[in-house]
C-alpha atoms as a PDB file:
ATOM      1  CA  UNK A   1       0.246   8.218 -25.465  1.00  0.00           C
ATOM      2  CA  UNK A   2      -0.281   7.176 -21.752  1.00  0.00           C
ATOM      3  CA  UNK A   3       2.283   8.642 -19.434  1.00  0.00           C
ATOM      4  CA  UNK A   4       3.237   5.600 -18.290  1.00  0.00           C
ATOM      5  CA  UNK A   5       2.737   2.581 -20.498  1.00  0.00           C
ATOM      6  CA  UNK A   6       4.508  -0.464 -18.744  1.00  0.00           C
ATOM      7  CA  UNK A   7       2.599  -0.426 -15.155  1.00  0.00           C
ATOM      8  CA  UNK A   8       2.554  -3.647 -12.639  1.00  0.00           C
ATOM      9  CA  UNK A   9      -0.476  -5.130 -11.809  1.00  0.00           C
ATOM     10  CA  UNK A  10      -0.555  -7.097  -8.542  1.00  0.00           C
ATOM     11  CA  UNK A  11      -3.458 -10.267  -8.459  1.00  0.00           C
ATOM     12  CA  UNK A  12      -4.221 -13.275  -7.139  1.00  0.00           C
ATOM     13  CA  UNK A  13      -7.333 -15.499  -5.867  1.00  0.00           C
ATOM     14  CA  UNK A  14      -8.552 -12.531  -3.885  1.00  0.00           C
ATOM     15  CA  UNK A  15      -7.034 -12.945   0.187  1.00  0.00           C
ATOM     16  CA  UNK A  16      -3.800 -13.993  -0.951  1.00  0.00           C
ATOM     17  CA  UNK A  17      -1.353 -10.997  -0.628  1.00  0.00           C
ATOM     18  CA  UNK A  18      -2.148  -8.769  -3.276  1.00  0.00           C
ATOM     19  CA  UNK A  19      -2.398  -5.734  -0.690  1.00  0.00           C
ATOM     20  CA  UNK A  20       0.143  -6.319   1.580  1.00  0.00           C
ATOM     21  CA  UNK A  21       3.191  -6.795  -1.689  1.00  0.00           C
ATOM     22  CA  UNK A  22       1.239  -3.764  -3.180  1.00  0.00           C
ATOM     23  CA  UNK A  23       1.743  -1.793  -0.085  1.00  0.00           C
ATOM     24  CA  UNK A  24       5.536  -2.707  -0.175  1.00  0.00           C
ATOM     25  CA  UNK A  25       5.778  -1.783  -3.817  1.00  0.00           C
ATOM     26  CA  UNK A  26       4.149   1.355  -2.598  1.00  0.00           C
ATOM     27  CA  UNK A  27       7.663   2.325  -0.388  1.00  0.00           C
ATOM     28  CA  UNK A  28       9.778   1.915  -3.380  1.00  0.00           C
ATOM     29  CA  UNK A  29      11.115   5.244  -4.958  1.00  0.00           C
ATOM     30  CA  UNK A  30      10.385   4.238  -8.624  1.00  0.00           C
ATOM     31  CA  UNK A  31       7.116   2.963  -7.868  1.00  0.00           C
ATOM     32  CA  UNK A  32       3.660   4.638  -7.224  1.00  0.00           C
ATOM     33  CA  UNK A  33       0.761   2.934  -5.666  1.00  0.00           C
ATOM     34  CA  UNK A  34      -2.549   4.310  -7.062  1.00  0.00           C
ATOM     35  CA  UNK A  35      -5.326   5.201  -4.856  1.00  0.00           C
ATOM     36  CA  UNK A  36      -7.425   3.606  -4.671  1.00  0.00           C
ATOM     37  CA  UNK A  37      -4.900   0.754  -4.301  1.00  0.00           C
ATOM     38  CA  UNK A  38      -7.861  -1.125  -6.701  1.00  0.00           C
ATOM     39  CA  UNK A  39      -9.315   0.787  -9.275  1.00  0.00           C
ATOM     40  CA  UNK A  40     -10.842  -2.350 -10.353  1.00  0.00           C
ATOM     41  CA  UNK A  41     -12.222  -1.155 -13.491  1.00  0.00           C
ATOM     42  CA  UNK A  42      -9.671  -2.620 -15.821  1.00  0.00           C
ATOM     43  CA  UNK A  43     -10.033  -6.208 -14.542  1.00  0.00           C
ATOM     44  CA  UNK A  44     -13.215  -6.800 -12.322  1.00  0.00           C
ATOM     45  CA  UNK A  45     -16.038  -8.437 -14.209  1.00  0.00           C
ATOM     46  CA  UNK A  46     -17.387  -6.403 -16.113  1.00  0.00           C
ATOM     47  CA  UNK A  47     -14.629  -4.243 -16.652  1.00  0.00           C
ATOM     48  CA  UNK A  48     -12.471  -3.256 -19.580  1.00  0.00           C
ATOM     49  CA  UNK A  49     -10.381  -6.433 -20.269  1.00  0.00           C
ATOM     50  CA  UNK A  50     -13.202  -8.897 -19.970  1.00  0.00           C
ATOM     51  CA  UNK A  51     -15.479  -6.582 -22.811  1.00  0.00           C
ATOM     52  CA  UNK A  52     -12.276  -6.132 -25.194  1.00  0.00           C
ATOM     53  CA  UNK A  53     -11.894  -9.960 -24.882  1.00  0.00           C
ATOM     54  CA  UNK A  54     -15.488 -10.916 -25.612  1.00  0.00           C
ATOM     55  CA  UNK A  55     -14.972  -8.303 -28.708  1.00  0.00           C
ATOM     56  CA  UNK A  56     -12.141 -10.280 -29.876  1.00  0.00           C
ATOM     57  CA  UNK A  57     -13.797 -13.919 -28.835  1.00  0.00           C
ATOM     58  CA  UNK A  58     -15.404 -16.140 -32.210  1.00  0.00           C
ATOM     59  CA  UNK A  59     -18.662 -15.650 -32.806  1.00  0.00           C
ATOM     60  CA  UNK A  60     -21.272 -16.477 -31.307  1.00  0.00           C
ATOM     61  CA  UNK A  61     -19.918 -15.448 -27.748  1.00  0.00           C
ATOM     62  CA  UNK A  62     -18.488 -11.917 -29.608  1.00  0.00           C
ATOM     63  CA  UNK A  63     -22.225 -10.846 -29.545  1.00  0.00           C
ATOM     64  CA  UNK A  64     -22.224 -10.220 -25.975  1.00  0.00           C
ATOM     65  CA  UNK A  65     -19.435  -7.894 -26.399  1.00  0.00           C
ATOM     66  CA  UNK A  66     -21.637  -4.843 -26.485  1.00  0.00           C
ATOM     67  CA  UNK A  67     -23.587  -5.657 -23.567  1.00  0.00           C
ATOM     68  CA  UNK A  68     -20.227  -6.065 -21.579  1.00  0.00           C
ATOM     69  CA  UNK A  69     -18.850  -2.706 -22.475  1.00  0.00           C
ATOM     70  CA  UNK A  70     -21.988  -0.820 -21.388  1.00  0.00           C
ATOM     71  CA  UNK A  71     -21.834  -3.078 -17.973  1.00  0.00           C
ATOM     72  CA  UNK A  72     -18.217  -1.945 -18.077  1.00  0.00           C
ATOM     73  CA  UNK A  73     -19.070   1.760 -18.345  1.00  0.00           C
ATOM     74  CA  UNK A  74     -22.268   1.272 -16.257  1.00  0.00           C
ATOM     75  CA  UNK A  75     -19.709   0.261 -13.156  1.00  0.00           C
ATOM     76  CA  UNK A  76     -16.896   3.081 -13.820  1.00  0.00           C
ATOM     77  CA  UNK A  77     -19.838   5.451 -13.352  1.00  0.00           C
ATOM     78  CA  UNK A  78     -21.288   3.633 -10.167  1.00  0.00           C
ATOM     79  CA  UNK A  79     -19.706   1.160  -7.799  1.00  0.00           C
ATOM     80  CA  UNK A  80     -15.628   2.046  -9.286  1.00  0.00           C
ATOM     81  CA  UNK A  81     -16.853   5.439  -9.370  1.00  0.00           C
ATOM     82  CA  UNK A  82     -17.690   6.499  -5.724  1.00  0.00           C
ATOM     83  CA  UNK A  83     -16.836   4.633  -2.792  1.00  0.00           C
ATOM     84  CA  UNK A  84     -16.696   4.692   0.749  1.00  0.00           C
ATOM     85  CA  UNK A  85     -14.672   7.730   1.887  1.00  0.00           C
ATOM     86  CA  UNK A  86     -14.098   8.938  -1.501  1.00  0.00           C
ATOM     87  CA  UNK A  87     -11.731   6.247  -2.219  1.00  0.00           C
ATOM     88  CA  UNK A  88     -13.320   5.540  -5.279  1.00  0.00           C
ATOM     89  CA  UNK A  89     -12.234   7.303  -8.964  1.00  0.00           C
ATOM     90  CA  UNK A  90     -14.264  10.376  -7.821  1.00  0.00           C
ATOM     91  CA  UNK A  91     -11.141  11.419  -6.223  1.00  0.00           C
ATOM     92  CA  UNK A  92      -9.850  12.130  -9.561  1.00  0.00           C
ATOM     93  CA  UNK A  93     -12.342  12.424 -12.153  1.00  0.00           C
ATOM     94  CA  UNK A  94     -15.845  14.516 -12.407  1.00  0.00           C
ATOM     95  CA  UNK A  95     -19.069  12.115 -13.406  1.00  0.00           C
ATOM     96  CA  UNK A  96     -18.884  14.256 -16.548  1.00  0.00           C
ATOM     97  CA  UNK A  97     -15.501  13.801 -17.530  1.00  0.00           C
ATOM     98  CA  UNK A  98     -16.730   9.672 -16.701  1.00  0.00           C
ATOM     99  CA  UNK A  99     -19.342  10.180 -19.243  1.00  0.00           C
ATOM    100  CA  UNK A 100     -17.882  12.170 -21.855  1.00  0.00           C
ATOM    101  CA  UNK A 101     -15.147   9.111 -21.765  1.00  0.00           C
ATOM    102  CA  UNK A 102     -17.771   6.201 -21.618  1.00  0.00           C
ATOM    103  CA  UNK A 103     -19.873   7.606 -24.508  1.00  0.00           C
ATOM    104  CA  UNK A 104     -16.953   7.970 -26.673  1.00  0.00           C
ATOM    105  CA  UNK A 105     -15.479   4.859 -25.807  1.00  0.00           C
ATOM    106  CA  UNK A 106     -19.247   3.412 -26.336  1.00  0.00           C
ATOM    107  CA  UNK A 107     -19.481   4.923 -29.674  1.00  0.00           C
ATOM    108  CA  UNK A 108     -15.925   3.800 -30.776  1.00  0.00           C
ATOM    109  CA  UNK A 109     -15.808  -0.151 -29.104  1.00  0.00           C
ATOM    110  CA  UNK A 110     -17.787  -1.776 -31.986  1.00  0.00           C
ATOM    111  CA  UNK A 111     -15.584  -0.573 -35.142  1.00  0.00           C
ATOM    112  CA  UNK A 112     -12.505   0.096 -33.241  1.00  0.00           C
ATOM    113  CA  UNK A 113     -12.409  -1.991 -29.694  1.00  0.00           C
ATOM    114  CA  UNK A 114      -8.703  -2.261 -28.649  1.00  0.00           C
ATOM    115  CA  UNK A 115      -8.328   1.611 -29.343  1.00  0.00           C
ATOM    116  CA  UNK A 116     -11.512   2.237 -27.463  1.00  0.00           C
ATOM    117  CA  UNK A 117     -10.621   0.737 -24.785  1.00  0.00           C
ATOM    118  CA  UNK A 118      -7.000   2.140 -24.725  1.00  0.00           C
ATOM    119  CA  UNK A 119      -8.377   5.582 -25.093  1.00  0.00           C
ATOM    120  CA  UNK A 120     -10.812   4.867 -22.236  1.00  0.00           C
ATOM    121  CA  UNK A 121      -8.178   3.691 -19.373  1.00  0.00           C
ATOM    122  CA  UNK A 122      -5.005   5.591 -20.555  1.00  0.00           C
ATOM    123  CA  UNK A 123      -7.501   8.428 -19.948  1.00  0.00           C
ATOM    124  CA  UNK A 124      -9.085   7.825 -16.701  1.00  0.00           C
ATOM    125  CA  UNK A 125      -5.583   6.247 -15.067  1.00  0.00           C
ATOM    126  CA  UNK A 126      -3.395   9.298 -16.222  1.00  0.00           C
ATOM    127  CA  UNK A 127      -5.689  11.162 -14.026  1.00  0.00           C
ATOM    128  CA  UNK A 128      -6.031   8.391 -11.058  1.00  0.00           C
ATOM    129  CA  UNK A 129      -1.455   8.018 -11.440  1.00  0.00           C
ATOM    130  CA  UNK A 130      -0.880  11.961 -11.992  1.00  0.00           C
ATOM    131  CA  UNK A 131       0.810  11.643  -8.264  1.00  0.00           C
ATOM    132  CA  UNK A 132       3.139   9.550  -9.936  1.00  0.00           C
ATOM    133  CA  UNK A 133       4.975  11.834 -12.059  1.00  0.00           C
ATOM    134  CA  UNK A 134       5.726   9.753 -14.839  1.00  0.00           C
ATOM    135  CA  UNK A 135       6.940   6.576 -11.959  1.00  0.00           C
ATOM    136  CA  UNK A 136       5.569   3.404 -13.155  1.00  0.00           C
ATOM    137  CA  UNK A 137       2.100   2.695 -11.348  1.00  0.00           C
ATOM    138  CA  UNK A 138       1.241  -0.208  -9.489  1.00  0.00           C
ATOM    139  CA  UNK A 139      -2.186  -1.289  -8.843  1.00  0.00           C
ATOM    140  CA  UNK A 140      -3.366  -4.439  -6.705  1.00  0.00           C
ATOM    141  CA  UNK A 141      -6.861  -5.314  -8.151  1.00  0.00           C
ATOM    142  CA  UNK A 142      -6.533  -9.314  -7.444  1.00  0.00           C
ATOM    143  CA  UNK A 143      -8.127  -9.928 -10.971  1.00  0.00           C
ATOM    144  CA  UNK A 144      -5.577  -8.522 -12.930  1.00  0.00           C
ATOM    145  CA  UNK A 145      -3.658 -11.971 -12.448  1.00  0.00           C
ATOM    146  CA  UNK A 146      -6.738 -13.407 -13.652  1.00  0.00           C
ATOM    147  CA  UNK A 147      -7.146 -11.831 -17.122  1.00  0.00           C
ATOM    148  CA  UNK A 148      -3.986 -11.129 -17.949  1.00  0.00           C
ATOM    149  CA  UNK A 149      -4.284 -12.508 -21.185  1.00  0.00           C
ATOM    150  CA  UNK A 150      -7.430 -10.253 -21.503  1.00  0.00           C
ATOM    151  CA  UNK A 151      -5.050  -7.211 -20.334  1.00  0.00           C
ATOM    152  CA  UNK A 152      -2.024  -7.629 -22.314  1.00  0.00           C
ATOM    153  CA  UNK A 153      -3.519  -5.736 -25.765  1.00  0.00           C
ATOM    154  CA  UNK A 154      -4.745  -2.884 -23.384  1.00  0.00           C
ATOM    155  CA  UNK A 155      -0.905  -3.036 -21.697  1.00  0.00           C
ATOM    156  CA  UNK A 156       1.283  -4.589 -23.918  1.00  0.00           C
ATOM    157  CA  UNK A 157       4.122  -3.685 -22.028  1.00  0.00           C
ATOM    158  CA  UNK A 158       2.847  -3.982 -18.212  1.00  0.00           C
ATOM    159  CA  UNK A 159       4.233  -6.750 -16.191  1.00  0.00           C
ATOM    160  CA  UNK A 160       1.933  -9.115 -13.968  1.00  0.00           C
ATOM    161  CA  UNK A 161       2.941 -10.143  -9.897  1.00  0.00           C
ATOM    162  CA  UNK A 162       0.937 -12.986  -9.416  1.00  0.00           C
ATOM    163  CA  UNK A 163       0.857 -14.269  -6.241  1.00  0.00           C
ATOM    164  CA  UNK A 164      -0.322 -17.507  -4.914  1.00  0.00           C
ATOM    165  CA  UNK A 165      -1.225 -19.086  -1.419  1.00  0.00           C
ATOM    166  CA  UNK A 166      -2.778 -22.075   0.625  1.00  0.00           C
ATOM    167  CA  UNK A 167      -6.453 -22.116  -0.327  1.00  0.00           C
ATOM    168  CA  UNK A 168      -7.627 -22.946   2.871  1.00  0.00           C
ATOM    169  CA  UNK A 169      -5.947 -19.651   4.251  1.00  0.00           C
ATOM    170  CA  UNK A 170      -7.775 -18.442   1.262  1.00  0.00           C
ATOM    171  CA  UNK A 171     -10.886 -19.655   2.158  1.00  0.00           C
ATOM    172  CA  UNK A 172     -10.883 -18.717   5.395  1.00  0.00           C
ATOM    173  CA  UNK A 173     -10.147 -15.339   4.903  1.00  0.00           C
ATOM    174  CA  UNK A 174     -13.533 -14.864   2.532  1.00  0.00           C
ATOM    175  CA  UNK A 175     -15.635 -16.480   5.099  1.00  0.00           C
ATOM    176  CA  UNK A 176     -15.038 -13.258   7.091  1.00  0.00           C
ATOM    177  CA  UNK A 177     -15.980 -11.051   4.990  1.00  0.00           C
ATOM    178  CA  UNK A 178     -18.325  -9.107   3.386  1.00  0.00           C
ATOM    179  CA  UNK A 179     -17.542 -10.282  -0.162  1.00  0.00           C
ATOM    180  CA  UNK A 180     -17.196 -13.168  -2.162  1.00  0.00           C
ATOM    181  CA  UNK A 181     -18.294 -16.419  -0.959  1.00  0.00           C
ATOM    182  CA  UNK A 182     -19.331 -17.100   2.664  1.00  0.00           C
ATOM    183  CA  UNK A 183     -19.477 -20.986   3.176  1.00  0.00           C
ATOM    184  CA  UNK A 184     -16.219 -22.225   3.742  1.00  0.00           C
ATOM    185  CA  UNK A 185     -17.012 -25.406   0.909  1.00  0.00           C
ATOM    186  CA  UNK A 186     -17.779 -22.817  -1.717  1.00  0.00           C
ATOM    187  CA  UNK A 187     -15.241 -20.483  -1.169  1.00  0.00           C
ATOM    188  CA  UNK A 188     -12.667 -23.664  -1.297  1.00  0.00           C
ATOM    189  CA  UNK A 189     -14.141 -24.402  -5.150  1.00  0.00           C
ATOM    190  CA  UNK A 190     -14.076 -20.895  -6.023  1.00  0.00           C
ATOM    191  CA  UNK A 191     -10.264 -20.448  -4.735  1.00  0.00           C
ATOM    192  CA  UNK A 192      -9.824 -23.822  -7.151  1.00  0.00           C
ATOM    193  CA  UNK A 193     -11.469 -22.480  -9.855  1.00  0.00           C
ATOM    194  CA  UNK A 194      -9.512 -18.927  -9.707  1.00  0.00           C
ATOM    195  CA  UNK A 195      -6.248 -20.396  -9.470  1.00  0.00           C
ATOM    196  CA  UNK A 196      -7.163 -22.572 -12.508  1.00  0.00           C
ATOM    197  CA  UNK A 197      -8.142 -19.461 -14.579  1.00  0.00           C
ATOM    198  CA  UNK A 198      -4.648 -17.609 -13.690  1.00  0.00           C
ATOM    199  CA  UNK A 199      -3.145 -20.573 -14.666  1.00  0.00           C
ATOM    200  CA  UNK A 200      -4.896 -20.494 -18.048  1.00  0.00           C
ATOM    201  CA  UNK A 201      -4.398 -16.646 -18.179  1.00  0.00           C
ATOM    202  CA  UNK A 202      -0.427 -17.038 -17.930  1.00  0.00           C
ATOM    203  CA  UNK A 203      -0.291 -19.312 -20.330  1.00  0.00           C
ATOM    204  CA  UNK A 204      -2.020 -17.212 -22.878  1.00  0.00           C
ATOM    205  CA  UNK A 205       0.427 -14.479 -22.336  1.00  0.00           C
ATOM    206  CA  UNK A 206       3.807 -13.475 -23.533  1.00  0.00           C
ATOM    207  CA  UNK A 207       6.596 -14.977 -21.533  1.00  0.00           C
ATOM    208  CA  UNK A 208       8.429 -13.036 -19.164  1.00  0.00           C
ATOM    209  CA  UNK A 209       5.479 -11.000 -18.505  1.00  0.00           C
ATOM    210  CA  UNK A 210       4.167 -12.421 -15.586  1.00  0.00           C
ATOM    211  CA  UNK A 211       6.301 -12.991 -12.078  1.00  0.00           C
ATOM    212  CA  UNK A 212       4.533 -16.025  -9.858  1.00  0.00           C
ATOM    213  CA  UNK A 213       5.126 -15.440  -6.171  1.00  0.00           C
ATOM    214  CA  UNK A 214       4.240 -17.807  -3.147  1.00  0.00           C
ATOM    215  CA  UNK A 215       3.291 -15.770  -0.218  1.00  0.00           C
ATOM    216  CA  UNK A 216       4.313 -18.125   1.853  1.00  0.00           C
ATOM    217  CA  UNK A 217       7.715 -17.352   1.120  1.00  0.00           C
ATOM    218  CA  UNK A 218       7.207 -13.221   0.864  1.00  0.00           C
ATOM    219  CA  UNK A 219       5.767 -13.319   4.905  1.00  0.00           C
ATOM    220  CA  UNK A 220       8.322 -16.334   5.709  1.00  0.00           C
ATOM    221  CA  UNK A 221      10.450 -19.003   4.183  1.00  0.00           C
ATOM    222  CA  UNK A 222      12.366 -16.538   1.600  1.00  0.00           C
ATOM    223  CA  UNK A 223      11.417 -12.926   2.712  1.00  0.00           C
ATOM    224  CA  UNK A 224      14.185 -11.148   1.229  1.00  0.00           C
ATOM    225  CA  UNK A 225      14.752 -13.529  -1.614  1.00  0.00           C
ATOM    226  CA  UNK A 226      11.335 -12.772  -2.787  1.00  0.00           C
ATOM    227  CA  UNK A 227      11.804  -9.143  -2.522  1.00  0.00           C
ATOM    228  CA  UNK A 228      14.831  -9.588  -4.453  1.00  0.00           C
ATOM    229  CA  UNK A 229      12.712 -11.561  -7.205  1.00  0.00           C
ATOM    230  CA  UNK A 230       9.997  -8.809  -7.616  1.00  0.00           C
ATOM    231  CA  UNK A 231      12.775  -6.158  -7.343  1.00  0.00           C
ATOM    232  CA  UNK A 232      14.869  -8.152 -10.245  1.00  0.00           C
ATOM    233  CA  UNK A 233      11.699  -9.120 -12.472  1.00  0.00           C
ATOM    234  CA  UNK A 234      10.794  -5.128 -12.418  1.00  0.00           C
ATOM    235  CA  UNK A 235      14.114  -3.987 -13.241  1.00  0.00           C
ATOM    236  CA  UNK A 236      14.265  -1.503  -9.982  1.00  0.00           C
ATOM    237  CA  UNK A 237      17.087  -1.802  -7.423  1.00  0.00           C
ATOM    238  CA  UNK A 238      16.311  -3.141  -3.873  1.00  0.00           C
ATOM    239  CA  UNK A 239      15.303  -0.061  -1.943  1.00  0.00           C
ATOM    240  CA  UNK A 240      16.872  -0.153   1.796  1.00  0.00           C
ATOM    241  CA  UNK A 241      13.937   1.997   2.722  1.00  0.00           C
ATOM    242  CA  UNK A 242      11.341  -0.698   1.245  1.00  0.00           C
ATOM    243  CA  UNK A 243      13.041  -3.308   2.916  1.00  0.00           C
ATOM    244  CA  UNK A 244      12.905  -1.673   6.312  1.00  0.00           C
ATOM    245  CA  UNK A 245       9.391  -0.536   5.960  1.00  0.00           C
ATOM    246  CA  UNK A 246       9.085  -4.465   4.667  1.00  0.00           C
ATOM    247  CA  UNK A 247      10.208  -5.993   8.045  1.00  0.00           C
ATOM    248  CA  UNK A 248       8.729  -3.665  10.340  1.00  0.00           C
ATOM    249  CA  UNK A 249       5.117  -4.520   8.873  1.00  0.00           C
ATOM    250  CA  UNK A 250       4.465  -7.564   7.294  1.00  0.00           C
ATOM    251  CA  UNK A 251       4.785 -10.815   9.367  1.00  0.00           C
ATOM    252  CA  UNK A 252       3.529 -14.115   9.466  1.00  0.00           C
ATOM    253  CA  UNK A 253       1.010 -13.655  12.409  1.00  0.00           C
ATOM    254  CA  UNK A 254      -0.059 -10.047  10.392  1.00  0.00           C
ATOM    255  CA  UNK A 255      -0.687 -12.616   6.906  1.00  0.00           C
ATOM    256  CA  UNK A 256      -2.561 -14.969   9.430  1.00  0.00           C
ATOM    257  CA  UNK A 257      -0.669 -17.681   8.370  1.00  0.00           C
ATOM    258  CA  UNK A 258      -2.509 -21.367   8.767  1.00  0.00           C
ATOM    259  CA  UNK A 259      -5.527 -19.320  10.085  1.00  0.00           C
ATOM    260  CA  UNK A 260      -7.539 -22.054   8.513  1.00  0.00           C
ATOM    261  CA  UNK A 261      -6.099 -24.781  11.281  1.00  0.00           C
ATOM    262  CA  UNK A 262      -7.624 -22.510  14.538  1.00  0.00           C
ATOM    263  CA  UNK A 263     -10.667 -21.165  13.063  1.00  0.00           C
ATOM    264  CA  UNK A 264     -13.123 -24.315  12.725  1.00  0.00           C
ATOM    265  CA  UNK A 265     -13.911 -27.067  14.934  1.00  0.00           C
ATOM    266  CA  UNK A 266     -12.460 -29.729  14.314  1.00  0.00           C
ATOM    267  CA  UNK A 267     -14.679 -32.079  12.173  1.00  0.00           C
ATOM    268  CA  UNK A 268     -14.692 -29.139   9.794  1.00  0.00           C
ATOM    269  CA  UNK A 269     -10.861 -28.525   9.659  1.00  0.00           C
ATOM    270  CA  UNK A 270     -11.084 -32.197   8.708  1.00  0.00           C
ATOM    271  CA  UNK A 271     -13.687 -31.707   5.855  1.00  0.00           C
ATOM    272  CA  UNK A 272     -11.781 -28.486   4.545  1.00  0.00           C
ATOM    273  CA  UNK A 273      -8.262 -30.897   4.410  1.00  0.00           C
ATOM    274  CA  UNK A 274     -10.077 -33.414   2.750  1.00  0.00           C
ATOM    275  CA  UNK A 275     -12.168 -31.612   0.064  1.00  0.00           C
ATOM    276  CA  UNK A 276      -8.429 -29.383  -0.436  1.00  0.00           C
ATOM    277  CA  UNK A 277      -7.004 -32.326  -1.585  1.00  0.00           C
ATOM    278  CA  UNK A 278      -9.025 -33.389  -4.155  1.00  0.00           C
ATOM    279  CA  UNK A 279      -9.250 -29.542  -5.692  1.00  0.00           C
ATOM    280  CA  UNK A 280      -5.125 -30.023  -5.605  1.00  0.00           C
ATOM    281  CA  UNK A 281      -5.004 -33.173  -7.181  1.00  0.00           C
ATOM    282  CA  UNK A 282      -7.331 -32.086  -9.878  1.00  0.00           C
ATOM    283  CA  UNK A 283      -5.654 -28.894 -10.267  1.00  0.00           C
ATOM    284  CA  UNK A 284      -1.494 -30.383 -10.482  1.00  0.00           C
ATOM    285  CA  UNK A 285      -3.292 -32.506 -13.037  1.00  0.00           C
ATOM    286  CA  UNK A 286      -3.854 -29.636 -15.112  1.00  0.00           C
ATOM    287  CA  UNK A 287      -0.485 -28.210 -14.606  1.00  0.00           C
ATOM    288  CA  UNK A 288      -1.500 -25.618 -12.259  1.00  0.00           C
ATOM    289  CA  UNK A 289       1.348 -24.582  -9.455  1.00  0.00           C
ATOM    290  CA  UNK A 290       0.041 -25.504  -5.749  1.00  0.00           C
ATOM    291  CA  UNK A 291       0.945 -23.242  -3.298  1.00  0.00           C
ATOM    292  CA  UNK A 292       3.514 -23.657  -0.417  1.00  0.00           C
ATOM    293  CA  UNK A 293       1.394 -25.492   2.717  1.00  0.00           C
ATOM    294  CA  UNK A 294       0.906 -23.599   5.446  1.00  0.00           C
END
């Protein structure tokens, strides 16, 4: 057995506050942020959750399960592997102990796929959390909100912190930088279309598993009421010393709140309000919670 089997898993739309309640988490006594902060190879496509759910889709789409794994295995060796300033999982595993575990997951996924996969990442994070000491390990890949659903055989037991924000905050944060998408139009449909598939991934799970969190209220309307939520939802007291480190850090100018108001001209600020509202509309429709304005 892992050493700790009920982690939390921080995610979102990507730019909407994963890092910063992560980083909060990371002040709390019963809590251990891993580092990296995203090990990213449990949720990120391809990663571990979205092969063990192709595994377990009907046929025909099952078929590509195999391919997924070895994509899945393929990135735990290369870009999750080593990263800039060896904050990658080099910090804590060898590339042969990364093999050894990919082969024998590889040889194992087809007949056995859920204990493959368990075997795989209980092995690689009880070396990434060993700092932890048996605390309960927090990680902030934004995905994890994503694929839940595609998560919850791996972690039965681990709870989900999904938090939610303005999309064109969103969207204006990607357009800066050097992932995801670049035009602010696209990266408006592709906060739409992430925010639909958390909504479809919470739905798929458990209930009481997952925690939804507006950060509009964590960096402003309802700071200590949200901490008070996440602190209730985990089952851990509310840490003084959290809360301190919590005020002196995070603020609303930090979270560049309604950065999406002073950072176009104006005929575009227009055109991002406008196409906005039609991805909300379409997305209430579908029962999906809309975030807080900013």
């Amino acid at each position: 057995m892992p050493a700790v089997t009920n982690p939390v898993l921080i995610g979102g739309t990507g730019r909407s506050g994963s890092t910063i309640l992560g980083r909060i988490l990371a002040r709390h006594p019963d809590l251990y942020l891993t580092d990296p902060e995203e090990v990213r190879f449990i949720a990120n496509n391809p990663g571990m959750a979205t092969a063990l759910g192709m595994r377990r889709a009907r046929w025909p789409r099952s078929m590509r399960a195999k391919s997924l794994a070895e994509k899945a295995i393929k990135r735990s060796q290369g870009a999750y592997f080593k990263r800039p300033n060896n904050s990658g999982l080099q910090k804590w595993l060898t590339m042969d102990e990364m093999v050894a575990l990919g082969d024998r997951y590889l040889a194992r996924f087809g007949a056995e796929p859920v204990e493959a996969t368990r075997e795989f990442t209980y092995a690689v994070m009880d070396k990434v959390a060993a700092p932890a000491e048996g605390r309960r390990w927090v990680d902030g890949t934004p995905a994890n909100a994503r694929v839940t659903d595609l998560i919850e055989p791996i972690y039965p037991d681990c709870q989900v912190i999904a938090i939610i924000r303005d999309g064109r905050d969103v969207a204006a944060s990607f357009v800066e930088q050097t992932f995801g998408p670049s035009e602010i139009m696209q990266s408006l449909r592709e906060w739409a279309r992430r925010s639909l598939r958390m909504h479809q991934a919470v739905q798929r799970c458990r209930p009481g598993r997952i925690l939804t969190i507006d950060m509009l209220d964590l960096v402003h309307n309802a700071r200590e009421q949200s901490m008070e939520q996440v602190c209730t939802f985990l089952d851990i007291p509310l840490d003084a010393g959290m809360m301190q480190w919590f005020a002196d850090n995070v603020s609303v100018e930090r979270a560049h709140v309604g950065r999406w108001r002073s950072q176009f001209d104006e005929q575009t600020t227009s055109e991002i309000d406008a196409l906005y509202r039609r991805l909300v509309a379409d997305l209430r429709s579908k029962g999906v919670q809309i975030p807080l304005e900013t």
